[in-house]
Protein backbone atom coordinates (compact mmCIF):
# COMPACT_ATOMS: atom_id res chain seq x y z
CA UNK A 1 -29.09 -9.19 97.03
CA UNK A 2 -32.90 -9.92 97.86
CA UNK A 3 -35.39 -7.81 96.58
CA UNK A 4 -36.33 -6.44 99.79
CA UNK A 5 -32.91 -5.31 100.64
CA UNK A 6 -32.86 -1.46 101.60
CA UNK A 7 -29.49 -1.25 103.08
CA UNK A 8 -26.18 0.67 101.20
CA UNK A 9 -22.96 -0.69 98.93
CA UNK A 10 -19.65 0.94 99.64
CA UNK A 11 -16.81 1.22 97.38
CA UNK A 12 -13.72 2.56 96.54
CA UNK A 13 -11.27 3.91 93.78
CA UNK A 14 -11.60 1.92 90.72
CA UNK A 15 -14.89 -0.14 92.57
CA UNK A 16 -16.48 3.37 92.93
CA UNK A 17 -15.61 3.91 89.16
CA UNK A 18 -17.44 0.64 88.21
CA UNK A 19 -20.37 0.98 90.51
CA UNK A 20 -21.42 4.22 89.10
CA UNK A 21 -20.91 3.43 85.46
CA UNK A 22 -23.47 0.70 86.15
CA UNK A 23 -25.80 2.84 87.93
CA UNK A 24 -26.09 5.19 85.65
CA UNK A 25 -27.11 2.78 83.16
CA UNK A 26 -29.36 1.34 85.22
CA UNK A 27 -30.84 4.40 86.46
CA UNK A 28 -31.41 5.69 83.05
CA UNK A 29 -32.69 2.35 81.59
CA UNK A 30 -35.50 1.55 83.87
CA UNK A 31 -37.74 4.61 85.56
CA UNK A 32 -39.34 1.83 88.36
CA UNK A 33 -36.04 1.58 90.03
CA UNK A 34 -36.32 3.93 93.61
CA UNK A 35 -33.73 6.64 93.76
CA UNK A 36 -30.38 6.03 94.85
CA UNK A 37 -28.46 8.12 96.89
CA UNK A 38 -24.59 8.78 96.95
CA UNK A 39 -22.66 9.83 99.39
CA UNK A 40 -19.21 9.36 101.67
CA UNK A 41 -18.45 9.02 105.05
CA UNK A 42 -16.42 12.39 106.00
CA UNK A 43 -18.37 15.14 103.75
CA UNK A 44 -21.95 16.43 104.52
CA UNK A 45 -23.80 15.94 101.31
CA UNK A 46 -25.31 13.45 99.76
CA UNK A 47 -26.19 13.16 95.10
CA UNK A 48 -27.94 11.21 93.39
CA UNK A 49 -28.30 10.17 89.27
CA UNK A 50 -31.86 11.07 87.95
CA UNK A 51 -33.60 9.27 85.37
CA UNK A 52 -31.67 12.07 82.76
CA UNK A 53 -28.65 10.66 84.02
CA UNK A 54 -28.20 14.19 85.49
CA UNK A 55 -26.28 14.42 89.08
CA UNK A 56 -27.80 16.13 91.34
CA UNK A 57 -25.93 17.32 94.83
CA UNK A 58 -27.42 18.34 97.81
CA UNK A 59 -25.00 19.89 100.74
CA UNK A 60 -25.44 20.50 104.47
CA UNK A 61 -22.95 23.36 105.09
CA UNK A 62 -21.49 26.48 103.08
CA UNK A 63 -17.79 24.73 103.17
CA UNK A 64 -18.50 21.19 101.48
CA UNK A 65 -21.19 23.56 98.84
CA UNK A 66 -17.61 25.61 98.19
CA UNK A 67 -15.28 22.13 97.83
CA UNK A 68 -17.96 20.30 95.81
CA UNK A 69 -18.09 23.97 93.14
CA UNK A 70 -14.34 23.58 93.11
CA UNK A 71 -14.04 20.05 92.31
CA UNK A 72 -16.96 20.73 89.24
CA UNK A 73 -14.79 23.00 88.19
CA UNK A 74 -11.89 20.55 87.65
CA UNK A 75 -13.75 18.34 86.54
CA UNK A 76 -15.84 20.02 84.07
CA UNK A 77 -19.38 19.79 85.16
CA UNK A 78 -21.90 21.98 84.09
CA UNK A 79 -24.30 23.41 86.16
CA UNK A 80 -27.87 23.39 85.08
CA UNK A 81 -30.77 25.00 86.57
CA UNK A 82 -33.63 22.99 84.76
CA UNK A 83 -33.23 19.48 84.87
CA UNK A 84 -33.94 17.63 81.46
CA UNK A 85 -32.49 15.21 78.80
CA UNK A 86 -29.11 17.11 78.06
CA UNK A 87 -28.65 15.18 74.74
CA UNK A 88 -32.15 15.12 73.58
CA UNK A 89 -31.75 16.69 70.54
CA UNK A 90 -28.24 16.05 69.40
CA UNK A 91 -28.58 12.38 70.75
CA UNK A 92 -25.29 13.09 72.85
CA UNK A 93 -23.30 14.49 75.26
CA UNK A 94 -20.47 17.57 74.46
CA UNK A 95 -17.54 16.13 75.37
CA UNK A 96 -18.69 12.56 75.39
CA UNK A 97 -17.37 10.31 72.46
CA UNK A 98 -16.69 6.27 72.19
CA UNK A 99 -12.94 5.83 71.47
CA UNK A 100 -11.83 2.99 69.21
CA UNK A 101 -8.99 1.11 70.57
């Protein structure tokens, strides 16, 4: 890519996996780099990673708000109301751990 480029990536499954585990890094690694904004084709919202490495979501309609609560749910997000550094004092995430192989 050029430096100039200001168009989108798209991917999918385990290439949607990948991509964000980089972004994230690269998000919270270097504060000059312009937000980047997530989204899908179908579903009226759109998230993005802050420099916290907190994701944010912002909806369109009262349905996709409702899905995207359920599916935090699942998956075990937790809702915060002041964004900051989650870890800053402990130096980590609950629930986050490396695992040895």
């Amino acid at each position: 890519m050029r430096e100039d480029f200001v168009g989108g990536l798209s991917a999918h499954g385990e290439d949607l996996a990948e991509l964000t585990f980089h972004l994230f890094w690269i998000i919270r690694c270097n504060a000059s780099l312009p937000c980047c904004w997530l989204s899908t084709s179908r579903d009226s919202f759109v998230a993005n990673i802050c420099k916290y490495g907190n994701l944010h979501f912002q909806t369109y309609d009262a349905i996709t708000e409702s899905r995207l609560e359920a599916f935090a749910l699942i998956q075990k997000l937790i809702r915060i109301d002041d964004c900051y550094q989650q870890f800053e004092d402990s130096n980590g995430i609950e629930g986050r751990q490396i695992i040895d192989d």
